[in-house]
Every structure is written in C-alpha cells, then in structure tokens.
Protein backbone atom coordinates (compact mmCIF):
# COMPACT_ATOMS: atom_id res chain seq x y z
CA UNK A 1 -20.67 28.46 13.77
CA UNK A 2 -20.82 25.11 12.46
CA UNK A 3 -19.00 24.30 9.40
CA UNK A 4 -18.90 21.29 6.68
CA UNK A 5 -15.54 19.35 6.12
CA UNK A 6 -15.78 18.30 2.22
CA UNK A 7 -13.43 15.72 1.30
CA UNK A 8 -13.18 13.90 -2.24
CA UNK A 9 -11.81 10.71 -2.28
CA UNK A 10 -10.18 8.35 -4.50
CA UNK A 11 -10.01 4.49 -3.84
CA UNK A 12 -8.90 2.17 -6.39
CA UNK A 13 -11.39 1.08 -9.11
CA UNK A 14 -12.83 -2.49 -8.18
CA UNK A 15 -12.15 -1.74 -4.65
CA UNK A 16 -15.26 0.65 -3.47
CA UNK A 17 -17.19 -2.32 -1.53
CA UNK A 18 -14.01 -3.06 0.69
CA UNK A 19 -13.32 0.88 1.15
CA UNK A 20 -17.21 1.34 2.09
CA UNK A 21 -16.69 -1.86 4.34
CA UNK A 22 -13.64 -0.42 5.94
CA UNK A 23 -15.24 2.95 6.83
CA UNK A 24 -18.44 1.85 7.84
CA UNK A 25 -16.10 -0.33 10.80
CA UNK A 26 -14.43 3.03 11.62
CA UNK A 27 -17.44 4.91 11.26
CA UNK A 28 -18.06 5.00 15.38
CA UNK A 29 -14.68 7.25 15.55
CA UNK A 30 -16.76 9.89 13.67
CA UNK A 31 -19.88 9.53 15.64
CA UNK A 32 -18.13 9.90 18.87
CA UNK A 33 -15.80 12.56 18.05
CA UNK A 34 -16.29 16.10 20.23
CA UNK A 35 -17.56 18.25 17.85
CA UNK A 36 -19.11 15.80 15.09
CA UNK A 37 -22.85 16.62 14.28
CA UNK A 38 -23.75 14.58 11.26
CA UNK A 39 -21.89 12.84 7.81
CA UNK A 40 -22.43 11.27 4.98
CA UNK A 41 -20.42 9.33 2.88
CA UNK A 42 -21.30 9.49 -0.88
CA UNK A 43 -20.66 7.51 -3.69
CA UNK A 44 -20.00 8.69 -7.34
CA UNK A 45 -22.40 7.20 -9.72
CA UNK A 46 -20.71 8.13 -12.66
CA UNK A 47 -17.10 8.36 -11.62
CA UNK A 48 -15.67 4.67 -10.43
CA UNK A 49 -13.66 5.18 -6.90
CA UNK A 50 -14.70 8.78 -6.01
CA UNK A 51 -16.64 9.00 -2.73
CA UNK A 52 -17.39 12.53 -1.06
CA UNK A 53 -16.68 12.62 2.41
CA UNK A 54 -19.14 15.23 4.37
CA UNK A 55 -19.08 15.89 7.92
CA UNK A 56 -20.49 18.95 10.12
CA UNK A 57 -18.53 19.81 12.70
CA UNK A 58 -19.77 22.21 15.70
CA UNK A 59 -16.83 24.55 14.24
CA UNK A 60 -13.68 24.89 12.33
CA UNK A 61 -11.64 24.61 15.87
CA UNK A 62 -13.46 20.77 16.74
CA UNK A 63 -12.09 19.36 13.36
CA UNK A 64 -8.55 20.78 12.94
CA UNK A 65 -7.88 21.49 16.49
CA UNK A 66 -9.54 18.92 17.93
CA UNK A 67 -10.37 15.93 16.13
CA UNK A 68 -7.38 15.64 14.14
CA UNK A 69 -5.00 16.12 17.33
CA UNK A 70 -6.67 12.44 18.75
CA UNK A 71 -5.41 9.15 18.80
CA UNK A 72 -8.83 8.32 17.38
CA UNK A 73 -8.28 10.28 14.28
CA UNK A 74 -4.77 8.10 13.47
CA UNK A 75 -6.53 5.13 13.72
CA UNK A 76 -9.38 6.36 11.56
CA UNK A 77 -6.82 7.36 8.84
CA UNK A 78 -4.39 4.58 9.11
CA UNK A 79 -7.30 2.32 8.46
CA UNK A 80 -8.76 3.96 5.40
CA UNK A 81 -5.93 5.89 3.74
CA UNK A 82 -4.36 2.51 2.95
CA UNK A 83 -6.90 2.22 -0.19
CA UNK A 84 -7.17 5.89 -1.23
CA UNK A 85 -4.87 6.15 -4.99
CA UNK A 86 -4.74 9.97 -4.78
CA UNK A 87 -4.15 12.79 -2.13
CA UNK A 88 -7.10 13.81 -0.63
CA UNK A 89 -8.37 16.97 -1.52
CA UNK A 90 -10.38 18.35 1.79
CA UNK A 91 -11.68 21.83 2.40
CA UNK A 92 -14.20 23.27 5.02
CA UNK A 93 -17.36 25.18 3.79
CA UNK A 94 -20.48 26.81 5.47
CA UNK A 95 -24.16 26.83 5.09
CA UNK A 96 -25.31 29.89 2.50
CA UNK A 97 -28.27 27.97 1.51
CA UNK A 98 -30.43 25.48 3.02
CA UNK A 99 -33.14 23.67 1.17
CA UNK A 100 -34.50 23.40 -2.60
C-alpha cells in the first residue's frame, strides 16, 4: 500500500529562496530513491518559513526502512536541516479520498 510522508517545516524567515535553492539541488536523492513515487514541496502563503514536505512512498517499509537507512538520505538531511529553526514534525498518512 502506498503511503504519504507529511512533513512541516520551518526555515528561518528571510531565508525560504536559499532553503528552496538548497532542496531543489538535493532534490535527485528523492527522485532516485527505491520506493519514491512522487513529491511536492509546498510553500506557506500566509505563514513566512513553513514549507510542507509531501512524498509517496511505494510503502511505509521503503521510507523508514529503506530510504532513511542510505547514505543518500544523510546527505539529503545534512544539506537541508542546516536551515530548518524547529524540529520537524513528520508523520505518514494514506489515501481515504482522492479528488474534489
């Protein structure tokens, strides 16, 4: 079953276009990682430095048994955890319902 990782995160005000930068150079680790389906980074519009971090994973297992176990994910973190100001606050969710 596949499954959504949700993860809010908080960079520091001012500093959005340099996170964006930096994960957009790091963004291959994510497209290449066993498992990884789709993602989308979003940007708060009314909340400065909050981004919401959304990535399908085949299942639960290729994310937290998997992904996070590579050397690719410590070089995905070291690079962007440097401008986060808060813990990030992740959680895994499925599909109940699709569309509008």
């Amino acid at each position: 079953m596949t499954v959504w990782e949700v993860v809010q995160l908080t960079v520091t005000q001012g500093s959005e276009d340099d996170f964006e930068s930096v994960f957009r150079s790091q963004l291959p680790i994510l497209q290449e990682a066993d498992g990884c389906l789709d993602l989308h980074l979003l940007r708060a519009v009314d909340l400065e430095g909050v981004f919401l971090l959304l990535v399908l994973w085949q299942s639960l297992e290729h994310h937290t048994d998997v992904f996070v176990k590579t050397e690719e994910f410590t070089k995905f973190s070291t690079a962007v955890a440097p401008l986060f100001t808060a813990p990030t606050t992740p959680f895994h969710a499925s599909t109940v319902i699709d569309g509008l």
